[in-house]
N, C-alpha and C. Protein backbone atom coordinates (compact mmCIF):
# COMPACT_ATOMS: atom_id res chain seq x y z
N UNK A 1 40.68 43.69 -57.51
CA UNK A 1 39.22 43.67 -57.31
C UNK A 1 38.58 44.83 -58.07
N UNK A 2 37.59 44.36 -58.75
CA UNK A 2 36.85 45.68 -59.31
C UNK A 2 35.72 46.37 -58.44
N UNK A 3 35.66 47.62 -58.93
CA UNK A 3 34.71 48.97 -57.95
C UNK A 3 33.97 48.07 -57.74
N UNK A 4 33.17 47.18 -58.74
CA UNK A 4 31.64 47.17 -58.28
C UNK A 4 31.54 45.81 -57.35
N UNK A 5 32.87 45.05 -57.02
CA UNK A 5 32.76 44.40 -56.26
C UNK A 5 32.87 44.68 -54.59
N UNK A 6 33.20 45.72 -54.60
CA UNK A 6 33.59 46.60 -53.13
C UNK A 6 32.50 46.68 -52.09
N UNK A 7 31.13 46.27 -53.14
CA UNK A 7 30.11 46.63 -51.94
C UNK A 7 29.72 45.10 -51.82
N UNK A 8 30.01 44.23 -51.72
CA UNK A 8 29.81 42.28 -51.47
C UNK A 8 30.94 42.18 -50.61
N UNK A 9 30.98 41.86 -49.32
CA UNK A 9 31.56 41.83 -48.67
C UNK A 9 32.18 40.32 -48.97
N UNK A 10 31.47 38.85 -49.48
CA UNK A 10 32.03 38.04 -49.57
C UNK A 10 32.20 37.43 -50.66
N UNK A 11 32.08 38.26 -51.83
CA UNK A 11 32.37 38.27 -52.62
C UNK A 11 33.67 37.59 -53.13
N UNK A 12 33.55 36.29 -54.15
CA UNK A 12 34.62 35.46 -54.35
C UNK A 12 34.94 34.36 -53.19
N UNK A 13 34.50 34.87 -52.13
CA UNK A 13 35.04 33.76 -50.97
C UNK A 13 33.92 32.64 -50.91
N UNK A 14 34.86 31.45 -50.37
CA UNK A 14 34.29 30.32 -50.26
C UNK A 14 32.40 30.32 -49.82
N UNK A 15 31.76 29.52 -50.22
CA UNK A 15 30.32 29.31 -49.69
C UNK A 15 30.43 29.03 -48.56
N UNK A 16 29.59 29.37 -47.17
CA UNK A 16 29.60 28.91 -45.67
C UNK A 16 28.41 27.81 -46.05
N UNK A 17 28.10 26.74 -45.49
CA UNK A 17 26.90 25.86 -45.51
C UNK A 17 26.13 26.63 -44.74
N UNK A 18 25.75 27.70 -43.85
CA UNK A 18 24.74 28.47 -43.64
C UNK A 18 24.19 28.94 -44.93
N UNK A 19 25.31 29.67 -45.66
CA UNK A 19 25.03 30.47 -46.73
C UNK A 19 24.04 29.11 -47.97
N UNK A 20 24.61 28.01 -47.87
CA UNK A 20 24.19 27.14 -48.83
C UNK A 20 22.84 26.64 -48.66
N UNK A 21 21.97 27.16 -47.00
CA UNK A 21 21.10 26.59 -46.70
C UNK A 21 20.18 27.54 -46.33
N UNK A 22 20.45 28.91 -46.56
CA UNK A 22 19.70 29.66 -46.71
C UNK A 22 19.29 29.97 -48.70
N UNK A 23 20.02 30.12 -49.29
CA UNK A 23 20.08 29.87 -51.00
C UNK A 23 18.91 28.96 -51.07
N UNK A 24 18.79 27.70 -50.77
CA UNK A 24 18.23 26.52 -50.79
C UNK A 24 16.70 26.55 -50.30
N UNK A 25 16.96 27.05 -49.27
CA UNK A 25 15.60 27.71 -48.80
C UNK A 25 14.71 28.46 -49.44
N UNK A 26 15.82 29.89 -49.62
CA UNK A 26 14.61 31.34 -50.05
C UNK A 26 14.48 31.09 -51.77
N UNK A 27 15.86 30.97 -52.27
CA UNK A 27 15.56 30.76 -54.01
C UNK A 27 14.17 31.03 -54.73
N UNK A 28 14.12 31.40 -55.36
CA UNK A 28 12.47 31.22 -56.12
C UNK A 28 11.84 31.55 -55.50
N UNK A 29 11.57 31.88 -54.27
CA UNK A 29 10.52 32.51 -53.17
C UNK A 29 10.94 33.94 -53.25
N UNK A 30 11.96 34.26 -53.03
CA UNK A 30 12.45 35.67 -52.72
C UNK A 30 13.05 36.39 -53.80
N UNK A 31 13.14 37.47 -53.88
CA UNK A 31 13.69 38.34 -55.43
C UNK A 31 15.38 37.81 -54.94
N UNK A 32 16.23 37.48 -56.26
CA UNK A 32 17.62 37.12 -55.88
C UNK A 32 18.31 38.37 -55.94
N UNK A 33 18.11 39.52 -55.91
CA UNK A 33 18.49 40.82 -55.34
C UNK A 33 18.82 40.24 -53.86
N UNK A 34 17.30 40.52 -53.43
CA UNK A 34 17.33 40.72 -51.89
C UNK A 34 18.20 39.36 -51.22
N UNK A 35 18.25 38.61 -51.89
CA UNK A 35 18.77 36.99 -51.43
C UNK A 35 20.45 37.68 -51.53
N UNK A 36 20.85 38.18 -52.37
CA UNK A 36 22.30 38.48 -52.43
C UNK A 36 22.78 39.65 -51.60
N UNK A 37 22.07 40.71 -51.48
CA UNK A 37 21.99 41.58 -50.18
C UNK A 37 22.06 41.05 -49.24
N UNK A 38 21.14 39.76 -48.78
CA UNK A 38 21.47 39.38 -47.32
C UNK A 38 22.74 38.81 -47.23
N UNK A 39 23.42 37.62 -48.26
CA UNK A 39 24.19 37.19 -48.18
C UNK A 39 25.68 37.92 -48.67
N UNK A 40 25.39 39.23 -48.89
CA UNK A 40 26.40 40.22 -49.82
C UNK A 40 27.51 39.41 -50.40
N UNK A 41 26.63 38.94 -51.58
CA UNK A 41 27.35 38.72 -52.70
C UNK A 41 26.48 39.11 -53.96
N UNK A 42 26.79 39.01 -55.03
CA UNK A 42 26.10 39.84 -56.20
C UNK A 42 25.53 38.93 -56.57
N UNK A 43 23.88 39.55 -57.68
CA UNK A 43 23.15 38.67 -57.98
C UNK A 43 23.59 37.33 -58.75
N UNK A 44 24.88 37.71 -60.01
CA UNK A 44 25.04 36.73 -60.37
C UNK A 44 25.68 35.58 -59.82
N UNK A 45 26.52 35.48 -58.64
CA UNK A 45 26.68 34.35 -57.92
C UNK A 45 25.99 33.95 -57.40
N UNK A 46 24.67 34.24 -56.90
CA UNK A 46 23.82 33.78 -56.01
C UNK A 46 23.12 32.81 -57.54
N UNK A 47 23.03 33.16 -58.42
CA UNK A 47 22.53 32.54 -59.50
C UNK A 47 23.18 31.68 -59.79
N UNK A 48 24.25 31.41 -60.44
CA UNK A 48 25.22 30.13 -60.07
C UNK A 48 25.14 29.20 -59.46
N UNK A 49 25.66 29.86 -58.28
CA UNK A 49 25.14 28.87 -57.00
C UNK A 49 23.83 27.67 -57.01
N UNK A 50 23.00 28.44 -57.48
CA UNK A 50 21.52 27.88 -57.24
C UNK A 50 21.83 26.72 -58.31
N UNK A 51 22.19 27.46 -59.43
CA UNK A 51 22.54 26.50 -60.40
C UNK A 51 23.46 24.81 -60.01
N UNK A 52 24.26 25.13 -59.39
CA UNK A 52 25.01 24.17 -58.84
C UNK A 52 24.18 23.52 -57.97
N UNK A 53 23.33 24.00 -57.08
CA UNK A 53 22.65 22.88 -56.30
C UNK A 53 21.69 22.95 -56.41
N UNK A 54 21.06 23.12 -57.78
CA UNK A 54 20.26 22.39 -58.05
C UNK A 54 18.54 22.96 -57.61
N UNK A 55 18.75 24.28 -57.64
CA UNK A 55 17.42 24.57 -56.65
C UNK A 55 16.85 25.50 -57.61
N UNK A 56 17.35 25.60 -58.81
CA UNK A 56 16.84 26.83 -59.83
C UNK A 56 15.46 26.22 -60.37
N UNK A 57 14.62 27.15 -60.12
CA UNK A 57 12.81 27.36 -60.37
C UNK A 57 12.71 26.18 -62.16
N UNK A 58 11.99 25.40 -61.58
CA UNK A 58 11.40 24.70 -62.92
C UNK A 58 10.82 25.13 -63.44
N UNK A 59 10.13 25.18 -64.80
CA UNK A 59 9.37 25.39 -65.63
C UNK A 59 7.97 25.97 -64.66
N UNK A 60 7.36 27.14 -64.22
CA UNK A 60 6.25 27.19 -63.91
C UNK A 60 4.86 26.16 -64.14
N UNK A 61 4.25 25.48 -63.63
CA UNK A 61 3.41 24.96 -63.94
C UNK A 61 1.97 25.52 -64.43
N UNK A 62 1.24 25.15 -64.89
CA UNK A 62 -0.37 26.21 -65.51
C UNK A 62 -1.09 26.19 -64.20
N UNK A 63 -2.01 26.99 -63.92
CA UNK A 63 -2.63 27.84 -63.29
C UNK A 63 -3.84 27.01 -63.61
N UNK A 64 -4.14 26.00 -61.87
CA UNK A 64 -5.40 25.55 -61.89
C UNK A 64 -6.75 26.14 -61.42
N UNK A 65 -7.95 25.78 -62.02
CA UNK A 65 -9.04 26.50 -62.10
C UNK A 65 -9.17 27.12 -60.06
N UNK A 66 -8.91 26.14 -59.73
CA UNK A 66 -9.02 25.97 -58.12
C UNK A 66 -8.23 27.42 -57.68
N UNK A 67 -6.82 27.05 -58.13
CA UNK A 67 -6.43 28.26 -57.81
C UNK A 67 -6.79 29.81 -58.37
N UNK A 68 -7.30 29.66 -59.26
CA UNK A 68 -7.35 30.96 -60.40
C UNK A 68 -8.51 31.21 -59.04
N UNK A 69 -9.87 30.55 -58.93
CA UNK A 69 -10.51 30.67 -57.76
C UNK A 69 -10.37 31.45 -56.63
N UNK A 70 -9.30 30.67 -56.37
CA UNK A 70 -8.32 31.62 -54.98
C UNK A 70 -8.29 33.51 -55.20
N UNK A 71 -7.42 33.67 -55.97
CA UNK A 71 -7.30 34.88 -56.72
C UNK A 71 -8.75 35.99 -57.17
N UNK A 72 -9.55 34.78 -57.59
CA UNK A 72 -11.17 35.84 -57.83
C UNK A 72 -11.50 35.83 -56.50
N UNK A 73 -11.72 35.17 -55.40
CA UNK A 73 -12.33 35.33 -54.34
C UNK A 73 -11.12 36.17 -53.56
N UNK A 74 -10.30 35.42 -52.80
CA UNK A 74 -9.20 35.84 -51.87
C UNK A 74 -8.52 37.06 -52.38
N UNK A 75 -7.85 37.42 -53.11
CA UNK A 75 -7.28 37.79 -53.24
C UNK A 75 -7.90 39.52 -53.84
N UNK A 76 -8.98 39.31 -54.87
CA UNK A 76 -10.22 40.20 -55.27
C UNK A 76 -10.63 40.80 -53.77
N UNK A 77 -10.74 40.13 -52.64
CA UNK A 77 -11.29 40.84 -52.10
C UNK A 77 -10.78 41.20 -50.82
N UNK A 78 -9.54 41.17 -51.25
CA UNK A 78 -8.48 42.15 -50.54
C UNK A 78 -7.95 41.46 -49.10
N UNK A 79 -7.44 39.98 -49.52
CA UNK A 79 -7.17 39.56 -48.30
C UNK A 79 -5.66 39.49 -48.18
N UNK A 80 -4.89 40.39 -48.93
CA UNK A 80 -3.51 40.51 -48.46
C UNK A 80 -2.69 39.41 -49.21
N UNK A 81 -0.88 39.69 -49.88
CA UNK A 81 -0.46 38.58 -50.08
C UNK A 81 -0.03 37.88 -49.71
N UNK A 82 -0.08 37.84 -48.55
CA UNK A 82 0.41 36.92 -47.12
C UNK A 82 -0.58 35.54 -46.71
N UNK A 83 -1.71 36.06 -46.68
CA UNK A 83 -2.89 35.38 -46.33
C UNK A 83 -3.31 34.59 -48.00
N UNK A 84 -3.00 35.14 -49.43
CA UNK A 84 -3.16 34.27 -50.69
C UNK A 84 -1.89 33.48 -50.63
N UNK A 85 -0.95 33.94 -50.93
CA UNK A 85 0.47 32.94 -50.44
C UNK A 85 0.26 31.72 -49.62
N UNK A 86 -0.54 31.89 -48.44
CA UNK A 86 -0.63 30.46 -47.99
C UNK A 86 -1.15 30.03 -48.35
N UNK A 87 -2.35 29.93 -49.18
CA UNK A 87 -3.41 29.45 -49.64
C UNK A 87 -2.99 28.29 -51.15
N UNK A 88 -1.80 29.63 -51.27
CA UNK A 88 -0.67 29.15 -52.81
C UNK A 88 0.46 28.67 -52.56
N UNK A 89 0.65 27.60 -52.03
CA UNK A 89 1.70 27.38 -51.65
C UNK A 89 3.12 27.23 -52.55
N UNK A 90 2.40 26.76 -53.71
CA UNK A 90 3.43 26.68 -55.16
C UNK A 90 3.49 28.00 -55.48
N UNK A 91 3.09 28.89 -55.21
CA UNK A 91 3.25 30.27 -55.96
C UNK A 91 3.97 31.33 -55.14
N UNK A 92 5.16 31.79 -56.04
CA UNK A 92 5.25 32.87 -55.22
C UNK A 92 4.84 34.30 -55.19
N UNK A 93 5.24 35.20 -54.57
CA UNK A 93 4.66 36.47 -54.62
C UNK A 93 4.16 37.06 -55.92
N UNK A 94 5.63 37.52 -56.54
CA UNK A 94 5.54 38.12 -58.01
C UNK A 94 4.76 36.73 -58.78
N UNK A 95 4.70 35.28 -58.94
CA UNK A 95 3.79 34.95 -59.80
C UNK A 95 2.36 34.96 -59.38
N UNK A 96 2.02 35.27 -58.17
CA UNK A 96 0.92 35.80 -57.91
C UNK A 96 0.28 36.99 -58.42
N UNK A 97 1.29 38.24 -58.28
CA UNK A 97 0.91 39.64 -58.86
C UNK A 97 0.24 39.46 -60.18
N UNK A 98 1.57 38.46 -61.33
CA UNK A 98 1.35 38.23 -62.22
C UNK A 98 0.39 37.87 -63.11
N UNK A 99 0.05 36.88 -62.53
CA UNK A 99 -1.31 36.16 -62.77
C UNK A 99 -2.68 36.80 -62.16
N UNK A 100 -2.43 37.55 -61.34
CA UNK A 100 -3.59 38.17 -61.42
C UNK A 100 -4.07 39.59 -61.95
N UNK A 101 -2.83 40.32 -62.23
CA UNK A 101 -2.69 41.10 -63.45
C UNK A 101 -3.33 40.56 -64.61
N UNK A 102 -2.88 39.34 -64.64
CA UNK A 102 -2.97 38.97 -66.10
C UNK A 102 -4.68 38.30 -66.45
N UNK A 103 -5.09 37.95 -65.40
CA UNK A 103 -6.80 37.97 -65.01
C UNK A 103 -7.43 39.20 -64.86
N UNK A 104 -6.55 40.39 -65.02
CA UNK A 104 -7.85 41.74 -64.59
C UNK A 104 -8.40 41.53 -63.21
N UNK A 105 -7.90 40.84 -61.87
CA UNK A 105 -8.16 40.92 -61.15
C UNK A 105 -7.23 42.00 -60.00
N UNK A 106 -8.04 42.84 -59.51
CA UNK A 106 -6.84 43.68 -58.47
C UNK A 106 -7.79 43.78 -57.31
N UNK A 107 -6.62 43.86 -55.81
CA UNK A 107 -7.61 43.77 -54.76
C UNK A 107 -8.17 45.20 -54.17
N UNK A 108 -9.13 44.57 -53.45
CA UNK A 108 -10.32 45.32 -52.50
C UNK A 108 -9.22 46.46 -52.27
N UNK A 109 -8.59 46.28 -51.62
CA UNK A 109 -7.14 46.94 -50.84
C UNK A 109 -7.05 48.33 -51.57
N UNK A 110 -7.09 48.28 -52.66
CA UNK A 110 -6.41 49.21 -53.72
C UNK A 110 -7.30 50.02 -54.80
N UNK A 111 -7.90 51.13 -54.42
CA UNK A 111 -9.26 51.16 -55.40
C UNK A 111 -8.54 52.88 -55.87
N UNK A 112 -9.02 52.97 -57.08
CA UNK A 112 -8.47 54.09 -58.03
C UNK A 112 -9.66 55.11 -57.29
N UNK A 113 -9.18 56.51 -57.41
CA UNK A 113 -9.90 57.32 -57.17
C UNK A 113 -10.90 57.21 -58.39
N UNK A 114 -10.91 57.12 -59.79
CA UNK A 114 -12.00 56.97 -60.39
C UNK A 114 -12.94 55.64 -60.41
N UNK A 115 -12.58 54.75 -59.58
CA UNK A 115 -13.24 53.57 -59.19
C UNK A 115 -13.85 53.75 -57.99
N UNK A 116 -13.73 54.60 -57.29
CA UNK A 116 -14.16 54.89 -56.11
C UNK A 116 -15.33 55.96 -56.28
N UNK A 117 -14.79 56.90 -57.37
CA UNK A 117 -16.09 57.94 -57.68
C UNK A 117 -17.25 56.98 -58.24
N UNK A 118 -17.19 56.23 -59.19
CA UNK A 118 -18.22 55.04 -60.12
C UNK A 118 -18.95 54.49 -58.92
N UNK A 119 -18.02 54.13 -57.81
CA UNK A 119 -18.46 53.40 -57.01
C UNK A 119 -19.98 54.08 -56.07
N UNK A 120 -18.92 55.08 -55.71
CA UNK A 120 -20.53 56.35 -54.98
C UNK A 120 -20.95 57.02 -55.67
N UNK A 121 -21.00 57.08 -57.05
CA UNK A 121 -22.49 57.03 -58.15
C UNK A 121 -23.63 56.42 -58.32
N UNK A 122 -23.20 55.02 -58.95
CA UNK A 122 -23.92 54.31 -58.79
C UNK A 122 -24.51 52.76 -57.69
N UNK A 123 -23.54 52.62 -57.10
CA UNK A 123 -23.76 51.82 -55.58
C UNK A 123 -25.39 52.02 -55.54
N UNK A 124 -25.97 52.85 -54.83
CA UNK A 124 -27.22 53.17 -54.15
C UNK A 124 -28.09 52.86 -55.18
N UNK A 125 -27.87 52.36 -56.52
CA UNK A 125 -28.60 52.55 -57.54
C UNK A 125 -28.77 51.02 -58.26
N UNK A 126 -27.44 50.12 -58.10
CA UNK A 126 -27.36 49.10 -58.44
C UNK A 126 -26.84 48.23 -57.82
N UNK A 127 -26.05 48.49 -56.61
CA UNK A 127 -25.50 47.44 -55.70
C UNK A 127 -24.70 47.40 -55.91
N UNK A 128 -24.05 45.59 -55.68
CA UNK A 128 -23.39 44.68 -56.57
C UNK A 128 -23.20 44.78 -58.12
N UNK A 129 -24.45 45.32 -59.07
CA UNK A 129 -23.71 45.15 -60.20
C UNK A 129 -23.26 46.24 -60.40
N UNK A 130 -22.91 46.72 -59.41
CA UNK A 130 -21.51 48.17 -60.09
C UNK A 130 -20.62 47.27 -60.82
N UNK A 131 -19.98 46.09 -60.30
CA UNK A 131 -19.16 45.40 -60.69
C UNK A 131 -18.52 45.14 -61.71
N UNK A 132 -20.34 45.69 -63.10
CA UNK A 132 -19.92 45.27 -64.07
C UNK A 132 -19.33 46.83 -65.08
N UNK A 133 -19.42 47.76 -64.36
CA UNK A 133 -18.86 48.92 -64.48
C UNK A 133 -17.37 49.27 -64.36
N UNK A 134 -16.77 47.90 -63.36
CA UNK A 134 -15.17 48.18 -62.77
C UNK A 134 -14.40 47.17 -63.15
N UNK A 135 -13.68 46.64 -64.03
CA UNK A 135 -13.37 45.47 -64.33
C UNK A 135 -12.51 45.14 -63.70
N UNK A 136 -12.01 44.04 -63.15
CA UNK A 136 -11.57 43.34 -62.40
C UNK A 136 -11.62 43.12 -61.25
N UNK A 137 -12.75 43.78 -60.63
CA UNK A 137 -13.65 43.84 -59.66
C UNK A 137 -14.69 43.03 -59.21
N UNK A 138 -14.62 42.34 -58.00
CA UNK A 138 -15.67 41.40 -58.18
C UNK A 138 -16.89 41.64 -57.13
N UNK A 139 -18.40 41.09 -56.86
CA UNK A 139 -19.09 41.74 -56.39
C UNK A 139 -18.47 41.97 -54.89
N UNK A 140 -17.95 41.14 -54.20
CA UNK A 140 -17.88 40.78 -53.08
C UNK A 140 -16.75 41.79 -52.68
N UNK A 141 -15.74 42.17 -53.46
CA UNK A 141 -15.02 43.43 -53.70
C UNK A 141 -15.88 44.93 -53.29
N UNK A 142 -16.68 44.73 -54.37
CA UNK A 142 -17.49 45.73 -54.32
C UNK A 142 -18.23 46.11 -52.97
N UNK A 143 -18.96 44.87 -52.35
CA UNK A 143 -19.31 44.89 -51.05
C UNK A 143 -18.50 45.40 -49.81
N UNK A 144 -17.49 44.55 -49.71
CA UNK A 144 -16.65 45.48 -49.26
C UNK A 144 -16.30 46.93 -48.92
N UNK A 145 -16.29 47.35 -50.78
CA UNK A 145 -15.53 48.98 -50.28
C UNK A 145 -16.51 50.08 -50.00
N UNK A 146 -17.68 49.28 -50.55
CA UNK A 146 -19.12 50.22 -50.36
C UNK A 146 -19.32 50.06 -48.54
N UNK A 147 -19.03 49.11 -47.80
CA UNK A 147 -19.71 48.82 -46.49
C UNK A 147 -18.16 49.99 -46.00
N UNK A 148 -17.22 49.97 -46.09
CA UNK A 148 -15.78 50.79 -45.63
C UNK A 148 -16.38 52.24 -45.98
N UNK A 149 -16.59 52.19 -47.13
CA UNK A 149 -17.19 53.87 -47.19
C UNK A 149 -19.04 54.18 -46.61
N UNK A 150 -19.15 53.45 -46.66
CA UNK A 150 -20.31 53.66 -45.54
C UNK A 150 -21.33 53.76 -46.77
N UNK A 151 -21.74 53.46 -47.82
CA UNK A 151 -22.46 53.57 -48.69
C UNK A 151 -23.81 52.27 -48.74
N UNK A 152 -25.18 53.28 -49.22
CA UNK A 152 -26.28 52.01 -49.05
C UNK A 152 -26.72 52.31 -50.18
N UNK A 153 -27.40 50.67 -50.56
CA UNK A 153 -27.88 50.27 -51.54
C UNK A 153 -29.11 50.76 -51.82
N UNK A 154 -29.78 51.43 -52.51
CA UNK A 154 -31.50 51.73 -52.53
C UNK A 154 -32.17 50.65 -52.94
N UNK A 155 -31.91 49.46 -53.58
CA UNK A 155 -32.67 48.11 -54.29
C UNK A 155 -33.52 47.84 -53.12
N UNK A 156 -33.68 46.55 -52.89
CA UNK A 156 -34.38 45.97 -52.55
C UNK A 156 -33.80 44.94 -51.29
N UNK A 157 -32.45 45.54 -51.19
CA UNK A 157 -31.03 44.91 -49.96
C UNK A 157 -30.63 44.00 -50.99
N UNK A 158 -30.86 43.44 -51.65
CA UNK A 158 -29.58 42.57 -52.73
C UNK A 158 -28.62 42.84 -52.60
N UNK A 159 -27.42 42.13 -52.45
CA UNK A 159 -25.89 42.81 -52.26
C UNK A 159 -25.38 43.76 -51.24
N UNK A 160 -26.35 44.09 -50.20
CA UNK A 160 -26.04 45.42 -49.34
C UNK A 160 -25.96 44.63 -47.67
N UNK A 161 -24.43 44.88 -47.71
CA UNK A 161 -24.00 44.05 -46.43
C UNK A 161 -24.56 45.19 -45.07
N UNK A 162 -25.14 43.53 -44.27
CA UNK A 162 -25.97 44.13 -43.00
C UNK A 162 -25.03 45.06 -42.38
N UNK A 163 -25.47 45.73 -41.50
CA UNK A 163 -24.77 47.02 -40.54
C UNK A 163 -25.11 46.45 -39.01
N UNK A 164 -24.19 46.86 -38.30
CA UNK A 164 -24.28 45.67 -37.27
C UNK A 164 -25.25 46.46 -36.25
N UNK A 165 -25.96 47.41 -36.22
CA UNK A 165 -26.71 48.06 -35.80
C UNK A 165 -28.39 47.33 -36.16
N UNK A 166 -28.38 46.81 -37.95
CA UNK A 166 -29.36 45.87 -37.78
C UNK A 166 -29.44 44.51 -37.84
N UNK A 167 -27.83 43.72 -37.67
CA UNK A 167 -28.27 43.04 -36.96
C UNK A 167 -28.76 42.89 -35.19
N UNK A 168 -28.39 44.01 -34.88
CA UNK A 168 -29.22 44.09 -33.25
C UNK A 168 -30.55 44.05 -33.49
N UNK A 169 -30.61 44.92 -33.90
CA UNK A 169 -32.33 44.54 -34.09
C UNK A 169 -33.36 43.33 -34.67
N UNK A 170 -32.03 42.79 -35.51
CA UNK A 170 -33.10 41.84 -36.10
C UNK A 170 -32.80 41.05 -34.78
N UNK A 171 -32.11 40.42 -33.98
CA UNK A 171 -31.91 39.70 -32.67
C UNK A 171 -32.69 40.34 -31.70
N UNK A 172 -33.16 41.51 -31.75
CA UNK A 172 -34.20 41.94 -30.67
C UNK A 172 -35.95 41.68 -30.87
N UNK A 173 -36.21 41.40 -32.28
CA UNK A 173 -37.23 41.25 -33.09
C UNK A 173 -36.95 39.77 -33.96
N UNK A 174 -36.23 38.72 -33.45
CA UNK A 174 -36.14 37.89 -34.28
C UNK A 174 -37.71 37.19 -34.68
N UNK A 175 -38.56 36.89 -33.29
CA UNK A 175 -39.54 35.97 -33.18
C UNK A 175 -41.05 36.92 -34.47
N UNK A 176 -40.39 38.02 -34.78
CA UNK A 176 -42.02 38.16 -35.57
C UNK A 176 -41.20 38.07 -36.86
N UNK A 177 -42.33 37.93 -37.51
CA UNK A 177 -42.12 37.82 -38.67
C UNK A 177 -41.46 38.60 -40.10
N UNK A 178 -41.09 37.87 -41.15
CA UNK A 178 -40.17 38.42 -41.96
C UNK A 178 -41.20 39.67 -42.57
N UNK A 179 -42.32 39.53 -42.53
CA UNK A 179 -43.52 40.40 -43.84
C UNK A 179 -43.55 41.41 -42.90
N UNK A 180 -43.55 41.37 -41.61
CA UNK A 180 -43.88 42.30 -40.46
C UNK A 180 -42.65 43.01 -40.03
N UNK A 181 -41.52 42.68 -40.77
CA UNK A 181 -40.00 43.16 -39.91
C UNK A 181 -39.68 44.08 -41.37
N UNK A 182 -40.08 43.91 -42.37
CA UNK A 182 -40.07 44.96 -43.55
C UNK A 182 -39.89 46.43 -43.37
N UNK A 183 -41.26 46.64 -42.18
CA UNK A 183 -41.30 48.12 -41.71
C UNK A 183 -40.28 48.42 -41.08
N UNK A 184 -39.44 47.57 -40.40
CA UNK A 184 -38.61 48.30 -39.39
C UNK A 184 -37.17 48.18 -40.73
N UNK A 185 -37.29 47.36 -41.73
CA UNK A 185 -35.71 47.33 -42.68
C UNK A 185 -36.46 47.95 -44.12
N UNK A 186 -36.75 48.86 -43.82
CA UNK A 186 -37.45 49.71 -45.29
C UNK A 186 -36.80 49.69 -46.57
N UNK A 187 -35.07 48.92 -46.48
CA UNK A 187 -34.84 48.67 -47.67
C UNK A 187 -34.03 47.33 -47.91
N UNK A 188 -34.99 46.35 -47.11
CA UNK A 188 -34.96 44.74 -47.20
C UNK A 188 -35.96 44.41 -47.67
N UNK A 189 -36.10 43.26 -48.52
CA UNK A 189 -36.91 42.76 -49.28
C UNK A 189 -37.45 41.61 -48.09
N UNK A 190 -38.11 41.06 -48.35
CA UNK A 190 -38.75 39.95 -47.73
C UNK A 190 -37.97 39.18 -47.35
N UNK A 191 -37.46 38.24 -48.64
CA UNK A 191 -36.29 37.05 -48.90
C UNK A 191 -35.16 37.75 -47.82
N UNK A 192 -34.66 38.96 -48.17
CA UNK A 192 -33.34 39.20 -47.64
C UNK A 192 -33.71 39.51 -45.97
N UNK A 193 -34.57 39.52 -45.82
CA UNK A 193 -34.84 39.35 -44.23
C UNK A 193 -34.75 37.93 -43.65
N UNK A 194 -35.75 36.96 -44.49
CA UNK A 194 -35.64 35.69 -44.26
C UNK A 194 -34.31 35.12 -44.06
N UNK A 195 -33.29 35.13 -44.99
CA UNK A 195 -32.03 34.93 -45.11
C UNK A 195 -31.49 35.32 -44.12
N UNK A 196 -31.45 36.44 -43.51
CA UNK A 196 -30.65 36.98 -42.71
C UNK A 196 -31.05 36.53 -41.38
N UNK A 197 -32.22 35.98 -41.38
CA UNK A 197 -33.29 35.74 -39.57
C UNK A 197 -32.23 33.86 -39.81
N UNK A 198 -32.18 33.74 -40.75
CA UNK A 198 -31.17 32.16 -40.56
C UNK A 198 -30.29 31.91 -40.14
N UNK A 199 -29.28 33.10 -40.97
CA UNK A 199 -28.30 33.42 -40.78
C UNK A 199 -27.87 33.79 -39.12
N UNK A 200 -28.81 34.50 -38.38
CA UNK A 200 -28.87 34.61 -37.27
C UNK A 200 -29.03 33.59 -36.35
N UNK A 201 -29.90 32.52 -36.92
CA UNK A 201 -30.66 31.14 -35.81
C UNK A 201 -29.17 30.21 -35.93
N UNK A 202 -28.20 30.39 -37.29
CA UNK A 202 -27.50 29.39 -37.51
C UNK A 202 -26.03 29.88 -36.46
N UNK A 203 -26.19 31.18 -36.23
CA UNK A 203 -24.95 32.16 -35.49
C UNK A 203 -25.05 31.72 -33.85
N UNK A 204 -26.22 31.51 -33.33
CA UNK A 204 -26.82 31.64 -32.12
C UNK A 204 -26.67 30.34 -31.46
N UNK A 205 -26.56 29.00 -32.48
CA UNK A 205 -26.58 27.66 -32.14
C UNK A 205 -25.55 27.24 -31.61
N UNK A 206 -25.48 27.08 -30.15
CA UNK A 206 -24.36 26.46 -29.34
C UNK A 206 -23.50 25.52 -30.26
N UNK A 207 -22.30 25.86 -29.85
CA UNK A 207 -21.37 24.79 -30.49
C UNK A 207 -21.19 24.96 -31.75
């Protein structure tokens, strides 16, 4: 036996049909490192193997608009690869990373300290289109890490997610009006009051 077989405990020995039905299972889902660690045998038998029955990864398929979708929304805005994974069911982890590497998309989750300085520069100044300052960043991203760091918009509320402090108020003041509720949201626009008094009537509706 050679050294480097010393650490595979089953190394050379027969396949168990557990072993053949876990292979079958994780393959292509899981790094075949970790697949041969569990089963301690070395990567290249576990590769073999697969080979023999037949379970080795086809040709990747192209990357539909739907999904690329997934990735700008879900995934941009930091919903974990657990929660995009299901969403992807053909995809696994690493061709997830991949592809969204390869889009300039990275999530909410993960923001560079110099993306974070850009961010509380200009935020209060432009909102949402910081966005076009951070590339691979998308607004809703942006919304996000600005509402986590506690940062407000000076515009006109475009892009500047409510604080749940006004939505109390707008539910305590729903019945007057949007032109008259201005004074009390000094940096809501008209529209973005209106929107939001809907948003509220549509929250409130039994059932």
């Amino acid at each position: 036996m050679r050294k480097n077989d010393t650490h595979y405990r089953n190394h050379r020995s027969p396949w168990t049909l557990a072993e053949l039905r876990y292979l079958e299972k994780h393959y292509g889902h899981l790094p075949t490192r970790a697949i041969a660690t569990t089963l301690e045998r070395t990567a290249v038998a576990v590769r073999l193997m697969a080979q023999k029955l037949g379970v080795v990864q086809p040709h990747t398929a192209s990357w539909t608009e739907e999904e690329k979708n997934i990735l700008r929304t879900h995934y941009a805005r930091g919903d974990g690869i657990g929660a995009v994974g299901k969403l992807l069911p053909a995809r696994n982890r690493q061709t997830i990373f991949t592809m969204a590497a390869k889009m300039g998309i990275r999530s909410a989750r993960t923001w560079s300290r110099h993306e974070v300085k850009i961010l509380k520069k200009y935020y209060a100044l432009l909102g949402t289109k910081v966005a076009n300052q951070l590339p691979g960043r998308t607004a809703e991203a942006v919304k996000i890490k600005a509402n986590e760091l506690r940062l407000q918009f000076g515009g006109k509320g475009r892009g500047k997610i409510w604080s749940a402090e006004e939505w109390l108020c707008l539910a305590q003041h729903q019945n007057v009006s949007a032109t008259k509720l201005v004074e009390l949201f000094p940096g809501r626009s008209v529209l973005s009051i209106r929107k939001a008094k809907a948003r509220l009537k549509k929250r409130q509706r039994p059932g």
